[in-house]
N, C-alpha and C. Protein backbone atom coordinates (compact mmCIF):
# COMPACT_ATOMS: atom_id res chain seq x y z
N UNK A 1 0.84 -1.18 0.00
CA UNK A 1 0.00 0.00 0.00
C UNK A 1 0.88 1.24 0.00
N UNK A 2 0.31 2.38 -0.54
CA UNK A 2 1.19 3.53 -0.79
C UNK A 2 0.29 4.68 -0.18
N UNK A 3 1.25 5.77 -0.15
CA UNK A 3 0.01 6.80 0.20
C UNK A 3 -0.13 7.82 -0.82
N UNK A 4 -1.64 8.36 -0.98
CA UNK A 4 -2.20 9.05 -1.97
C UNK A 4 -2.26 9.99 -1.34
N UNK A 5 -2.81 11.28 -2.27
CA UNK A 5 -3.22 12.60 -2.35
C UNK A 5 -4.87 12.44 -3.09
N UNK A 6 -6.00 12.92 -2.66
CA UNK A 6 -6.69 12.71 -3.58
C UNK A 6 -7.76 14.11 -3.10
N UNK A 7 -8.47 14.69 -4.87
CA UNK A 7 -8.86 15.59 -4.13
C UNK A 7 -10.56 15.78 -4.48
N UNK A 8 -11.49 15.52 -3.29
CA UNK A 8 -12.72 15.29 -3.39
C UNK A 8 -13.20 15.93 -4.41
N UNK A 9 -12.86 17.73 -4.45
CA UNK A 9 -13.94 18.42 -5.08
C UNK A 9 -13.90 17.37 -6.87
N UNK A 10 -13.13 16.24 -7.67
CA UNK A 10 -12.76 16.10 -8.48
C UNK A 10 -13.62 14.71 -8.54
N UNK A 11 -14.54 14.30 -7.45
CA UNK A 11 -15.39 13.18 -7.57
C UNK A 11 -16.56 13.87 -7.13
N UNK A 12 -17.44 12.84 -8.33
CA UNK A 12 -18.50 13.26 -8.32
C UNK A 12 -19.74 12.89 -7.37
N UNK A 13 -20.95 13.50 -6.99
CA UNK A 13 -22.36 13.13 -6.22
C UNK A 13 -22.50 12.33 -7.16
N UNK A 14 -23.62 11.27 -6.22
CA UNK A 14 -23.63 10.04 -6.67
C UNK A 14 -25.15 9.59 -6.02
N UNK A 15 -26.05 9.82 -6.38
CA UNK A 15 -27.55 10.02 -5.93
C UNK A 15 -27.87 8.14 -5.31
N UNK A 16 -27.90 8.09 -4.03
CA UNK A 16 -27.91 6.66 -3.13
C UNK A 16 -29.33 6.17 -3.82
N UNK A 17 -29.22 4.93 -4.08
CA UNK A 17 -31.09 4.71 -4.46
C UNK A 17 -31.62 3.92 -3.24
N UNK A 18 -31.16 3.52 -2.52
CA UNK A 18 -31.81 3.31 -0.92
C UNK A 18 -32.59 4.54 -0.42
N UNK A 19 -31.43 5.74 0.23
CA UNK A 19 -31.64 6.52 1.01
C UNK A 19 -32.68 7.60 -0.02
N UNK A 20 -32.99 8.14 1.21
CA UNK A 20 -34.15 9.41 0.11
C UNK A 20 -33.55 10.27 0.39
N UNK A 21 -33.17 11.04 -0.60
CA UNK A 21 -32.80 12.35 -1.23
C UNK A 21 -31.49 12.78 -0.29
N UNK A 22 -30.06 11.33 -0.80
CA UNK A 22 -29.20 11.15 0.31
C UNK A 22 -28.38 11.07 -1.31
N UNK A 23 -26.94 11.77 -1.26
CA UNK A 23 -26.26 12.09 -2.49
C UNK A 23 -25.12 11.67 -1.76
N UNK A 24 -23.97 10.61 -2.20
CA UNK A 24 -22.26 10.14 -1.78
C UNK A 24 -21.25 10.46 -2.70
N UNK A 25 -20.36 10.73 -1.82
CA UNK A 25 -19.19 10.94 -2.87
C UNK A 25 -17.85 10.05 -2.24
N UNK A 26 -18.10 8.77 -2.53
CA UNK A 26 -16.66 8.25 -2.50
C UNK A 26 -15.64 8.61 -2.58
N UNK A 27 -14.40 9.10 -1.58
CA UNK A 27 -13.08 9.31 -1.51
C UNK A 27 -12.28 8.28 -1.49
N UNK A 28 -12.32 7.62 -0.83
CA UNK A 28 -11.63 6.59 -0.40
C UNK A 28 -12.44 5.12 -0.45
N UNK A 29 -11.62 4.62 -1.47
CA UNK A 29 -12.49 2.92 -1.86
C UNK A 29 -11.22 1.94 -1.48
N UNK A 30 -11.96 0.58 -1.47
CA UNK A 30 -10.85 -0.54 -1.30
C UNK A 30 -10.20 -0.42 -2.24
N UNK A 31 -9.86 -0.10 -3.87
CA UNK A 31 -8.85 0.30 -4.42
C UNK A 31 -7.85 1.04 -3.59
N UNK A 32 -8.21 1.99 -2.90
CA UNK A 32 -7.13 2.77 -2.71
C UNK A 32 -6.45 2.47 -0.93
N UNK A 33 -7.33 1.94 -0.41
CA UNK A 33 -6.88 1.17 0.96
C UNK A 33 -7.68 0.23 1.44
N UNK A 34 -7.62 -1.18 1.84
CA UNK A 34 -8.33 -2.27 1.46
C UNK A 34 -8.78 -2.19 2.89
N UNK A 35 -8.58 -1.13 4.38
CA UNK A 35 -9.25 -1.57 5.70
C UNK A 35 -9.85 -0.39 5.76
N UNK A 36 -10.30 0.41 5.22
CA UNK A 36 -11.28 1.50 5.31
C UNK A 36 -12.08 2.19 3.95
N UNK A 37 -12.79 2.26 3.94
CA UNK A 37 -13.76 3.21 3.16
C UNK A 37 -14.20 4.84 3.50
N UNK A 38 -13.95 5.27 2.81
CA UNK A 38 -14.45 6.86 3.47
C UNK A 38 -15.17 7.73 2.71
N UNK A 39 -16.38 8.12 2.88
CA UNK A 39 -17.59 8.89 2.09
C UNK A 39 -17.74 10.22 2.60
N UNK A 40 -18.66 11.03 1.79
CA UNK A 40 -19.39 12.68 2.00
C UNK A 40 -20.63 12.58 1.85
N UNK A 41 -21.59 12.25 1.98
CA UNK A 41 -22.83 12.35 2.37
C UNK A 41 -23.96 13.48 2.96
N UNK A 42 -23.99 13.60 1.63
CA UNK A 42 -25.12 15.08 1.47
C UNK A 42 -26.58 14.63 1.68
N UNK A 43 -27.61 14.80 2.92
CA UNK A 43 -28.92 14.96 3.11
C UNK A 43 -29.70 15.98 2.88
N UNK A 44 -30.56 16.36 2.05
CA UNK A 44 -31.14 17.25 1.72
C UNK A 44 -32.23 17.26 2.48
N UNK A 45 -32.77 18.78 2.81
CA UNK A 45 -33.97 18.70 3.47
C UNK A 45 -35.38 17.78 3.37
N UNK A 46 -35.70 17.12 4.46
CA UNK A 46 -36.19 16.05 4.04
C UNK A 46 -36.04 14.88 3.84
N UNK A 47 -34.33 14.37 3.98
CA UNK A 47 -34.22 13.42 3.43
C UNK A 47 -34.14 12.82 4.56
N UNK A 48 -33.09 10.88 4.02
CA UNK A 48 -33.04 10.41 4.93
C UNK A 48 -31.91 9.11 4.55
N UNK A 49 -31.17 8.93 5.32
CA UNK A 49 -30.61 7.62 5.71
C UNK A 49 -31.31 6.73 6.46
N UNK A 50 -31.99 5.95 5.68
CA UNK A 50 -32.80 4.53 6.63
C UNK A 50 -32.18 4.14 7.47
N UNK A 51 -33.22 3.39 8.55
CA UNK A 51 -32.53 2.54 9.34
C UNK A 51 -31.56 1.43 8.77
N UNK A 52 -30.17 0.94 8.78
CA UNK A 52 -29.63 0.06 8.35
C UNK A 52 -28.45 -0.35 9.14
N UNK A 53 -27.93 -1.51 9.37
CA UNK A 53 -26.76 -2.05 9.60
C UNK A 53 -25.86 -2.10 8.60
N UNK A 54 -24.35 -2.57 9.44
CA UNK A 54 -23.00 -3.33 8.64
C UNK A 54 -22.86 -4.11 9.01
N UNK A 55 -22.24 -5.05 7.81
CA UNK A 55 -20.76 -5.53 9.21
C UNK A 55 -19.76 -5.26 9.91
N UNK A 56 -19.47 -4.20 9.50
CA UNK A 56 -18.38 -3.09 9.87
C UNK A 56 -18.96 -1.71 10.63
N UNK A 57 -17.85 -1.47 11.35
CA UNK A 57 -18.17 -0.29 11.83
C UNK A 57 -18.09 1.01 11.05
N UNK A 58 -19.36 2.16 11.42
CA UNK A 58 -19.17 3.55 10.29
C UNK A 58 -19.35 4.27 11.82
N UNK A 59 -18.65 5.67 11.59
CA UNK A 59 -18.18 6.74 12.12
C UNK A 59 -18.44 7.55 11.11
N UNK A 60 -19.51 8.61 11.74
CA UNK A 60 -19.89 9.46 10.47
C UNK A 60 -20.08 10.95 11.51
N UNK A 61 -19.77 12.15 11.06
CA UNK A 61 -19.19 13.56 11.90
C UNK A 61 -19.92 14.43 10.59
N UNK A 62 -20.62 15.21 11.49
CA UNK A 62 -21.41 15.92 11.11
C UNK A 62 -20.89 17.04 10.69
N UNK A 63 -20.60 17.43 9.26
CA UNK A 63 -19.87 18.98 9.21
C UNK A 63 -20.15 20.06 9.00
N UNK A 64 -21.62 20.27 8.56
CA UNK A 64 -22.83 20.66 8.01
C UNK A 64 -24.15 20.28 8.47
N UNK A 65 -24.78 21.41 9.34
CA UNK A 65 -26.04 20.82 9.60
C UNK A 65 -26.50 19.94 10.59
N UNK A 66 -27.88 19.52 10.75
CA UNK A 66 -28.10 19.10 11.60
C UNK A 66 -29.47 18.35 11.98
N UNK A 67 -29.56 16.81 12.23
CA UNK A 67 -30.92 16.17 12.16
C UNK A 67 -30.95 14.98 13.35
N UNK A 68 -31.85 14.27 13.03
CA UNK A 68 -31.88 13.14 14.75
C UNK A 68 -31.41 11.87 13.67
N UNK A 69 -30.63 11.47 14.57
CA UNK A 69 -29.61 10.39 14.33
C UNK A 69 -30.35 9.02 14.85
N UNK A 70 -30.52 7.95 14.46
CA UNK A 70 -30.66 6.70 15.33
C UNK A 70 -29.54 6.00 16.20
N UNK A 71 -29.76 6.08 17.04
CA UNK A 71 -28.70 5.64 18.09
C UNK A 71 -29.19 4.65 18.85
N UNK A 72 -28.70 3.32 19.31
CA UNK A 72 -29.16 2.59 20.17
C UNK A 72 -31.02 2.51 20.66
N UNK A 73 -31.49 2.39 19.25
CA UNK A 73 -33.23 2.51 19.04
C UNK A 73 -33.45 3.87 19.51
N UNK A 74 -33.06 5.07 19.42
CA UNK A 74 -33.43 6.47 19.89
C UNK A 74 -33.29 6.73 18.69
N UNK A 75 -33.99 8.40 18.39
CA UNK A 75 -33.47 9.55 17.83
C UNK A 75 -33.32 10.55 18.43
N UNK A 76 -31.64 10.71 18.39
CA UNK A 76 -31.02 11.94 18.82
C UNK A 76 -31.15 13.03 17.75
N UNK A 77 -31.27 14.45 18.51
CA UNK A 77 -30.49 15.38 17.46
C UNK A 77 -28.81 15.23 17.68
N UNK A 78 -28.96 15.65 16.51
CA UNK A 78 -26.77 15.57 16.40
C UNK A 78 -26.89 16.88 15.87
N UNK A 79 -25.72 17.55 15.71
CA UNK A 79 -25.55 18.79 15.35
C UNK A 79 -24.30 19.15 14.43
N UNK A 80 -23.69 19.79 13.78
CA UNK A 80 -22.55 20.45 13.33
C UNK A 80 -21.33 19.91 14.37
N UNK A 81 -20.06 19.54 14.17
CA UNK A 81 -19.51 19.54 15.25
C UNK A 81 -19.50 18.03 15.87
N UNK A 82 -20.56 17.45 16.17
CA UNK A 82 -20.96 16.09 16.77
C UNK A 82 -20.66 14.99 16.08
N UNK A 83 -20.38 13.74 16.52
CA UNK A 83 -19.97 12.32 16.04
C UNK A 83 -20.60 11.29 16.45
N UNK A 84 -21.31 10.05 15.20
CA UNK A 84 -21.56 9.25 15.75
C UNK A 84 -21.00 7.96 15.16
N UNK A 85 -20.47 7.27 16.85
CA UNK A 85 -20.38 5.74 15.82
C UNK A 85 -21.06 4.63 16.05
N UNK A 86 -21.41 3.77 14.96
CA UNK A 86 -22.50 2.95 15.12
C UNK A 86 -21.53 1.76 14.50
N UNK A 87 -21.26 0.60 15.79
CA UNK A 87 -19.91 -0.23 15.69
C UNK A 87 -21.09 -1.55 14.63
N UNK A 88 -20.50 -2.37 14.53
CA UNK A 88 -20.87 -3.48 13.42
C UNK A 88 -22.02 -4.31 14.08
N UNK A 89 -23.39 -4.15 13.21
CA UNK A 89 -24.53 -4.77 13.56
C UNK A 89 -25.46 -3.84 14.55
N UNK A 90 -24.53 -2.80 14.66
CA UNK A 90 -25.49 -1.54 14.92
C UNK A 90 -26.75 -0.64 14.28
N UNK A 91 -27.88 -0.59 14.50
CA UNK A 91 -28.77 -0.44 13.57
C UNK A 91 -28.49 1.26 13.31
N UNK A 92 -28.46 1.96 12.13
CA UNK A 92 -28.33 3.68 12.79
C UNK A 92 -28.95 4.64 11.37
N UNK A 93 -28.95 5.62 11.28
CA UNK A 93 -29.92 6.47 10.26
C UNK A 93 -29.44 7.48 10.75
N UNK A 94 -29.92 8.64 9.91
CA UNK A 94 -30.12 9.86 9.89
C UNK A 94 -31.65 10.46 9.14
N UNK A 95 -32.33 11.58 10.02
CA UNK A 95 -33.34 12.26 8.89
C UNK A 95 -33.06 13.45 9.19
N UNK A 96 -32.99 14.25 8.16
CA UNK A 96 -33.15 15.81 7.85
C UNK A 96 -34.24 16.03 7.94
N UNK A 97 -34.76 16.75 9.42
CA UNK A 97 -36.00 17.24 9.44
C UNK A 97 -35.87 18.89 9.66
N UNK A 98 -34.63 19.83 8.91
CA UNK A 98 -34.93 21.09 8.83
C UNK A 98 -35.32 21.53 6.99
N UNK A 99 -34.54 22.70 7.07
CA UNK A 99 -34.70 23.38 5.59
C UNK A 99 -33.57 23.26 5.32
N UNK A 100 -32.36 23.07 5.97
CA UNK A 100 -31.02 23.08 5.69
C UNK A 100 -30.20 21.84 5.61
N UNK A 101 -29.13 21.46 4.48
CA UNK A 101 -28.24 20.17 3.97
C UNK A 101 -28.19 20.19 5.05
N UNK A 102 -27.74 18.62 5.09
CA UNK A 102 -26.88 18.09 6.49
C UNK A 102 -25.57 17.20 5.48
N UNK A 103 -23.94 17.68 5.52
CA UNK A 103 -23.00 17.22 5.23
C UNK A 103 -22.15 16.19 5.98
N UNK A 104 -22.08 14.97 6.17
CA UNK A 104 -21.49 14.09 6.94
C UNK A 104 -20.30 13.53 6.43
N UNK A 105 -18.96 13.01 6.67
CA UNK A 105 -18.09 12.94 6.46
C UNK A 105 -18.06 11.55 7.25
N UNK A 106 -18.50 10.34 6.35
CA UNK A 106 -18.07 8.92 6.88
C UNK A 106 -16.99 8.17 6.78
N UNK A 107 -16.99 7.25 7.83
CA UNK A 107 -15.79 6.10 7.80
C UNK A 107 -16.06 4.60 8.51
N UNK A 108 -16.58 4.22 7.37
CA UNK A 108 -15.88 2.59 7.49
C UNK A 108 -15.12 1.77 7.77
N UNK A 109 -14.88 0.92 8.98
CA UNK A 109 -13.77 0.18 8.91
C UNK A 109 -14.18 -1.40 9.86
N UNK A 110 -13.44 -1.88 9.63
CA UNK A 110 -12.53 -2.53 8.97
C UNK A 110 -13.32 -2.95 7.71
N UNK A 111 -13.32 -2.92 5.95
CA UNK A 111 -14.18 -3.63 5.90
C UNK A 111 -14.27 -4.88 5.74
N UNK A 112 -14.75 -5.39 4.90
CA UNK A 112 -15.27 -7.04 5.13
C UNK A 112 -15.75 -7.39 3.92
């Protein structure tokens, strides 16, 4: 393995057909390091990341915005600033219930 430079604004949104009105931009794929994955994840007002599991753990940090998170069968609000991780076989979501994106900055690991 080597180390890269890579620069997001140069990959493109990528409209999720699960999530509703939930847009990814892959940075980091098992091409480029085979124990992590790392995404940008744009929620538009309204939208939503379903409830879903991994097998792997995701760590996803809110950089933009702000909506209720599923956490351990709750919905929290999370905010700008805030982190959540939801370790492997963890059920977890997001919904955008303002007027404003919510930008998340995920990470996958180990994957599987």
């Amino acid at each position: 393995m080597k180390s890269i430079v890579k620069n997001p604004s140069e990959v493109a949104w990528v409209k999720n057909p699960i999530h509703k009105e939930t847009y990814l931009k892959t940075i980091l794929d098992e091409d480029d390091n085979e124990n992590i994955l790392v995404r940008l994840a744009r929620i538009m007002p309204g939208g939503e990341i379903v409830p879903h599991t991994h097998e792997n753990q995701e760590t996803f940090y809110f950089l933009e915005g702000e909506g209720l998170a599923l956490v351990n069968g709750e919905r929290i609000r999370v905010k700008e600033g805030q982190l959540v991780n939801a370790p492997a076989g963890c059920e977890h979501g997001v919904i955008n219930d303002t007027d404003k994106e919510i930008l998340l900055y995920a990470v996958f690991s180990p994957l599987k």
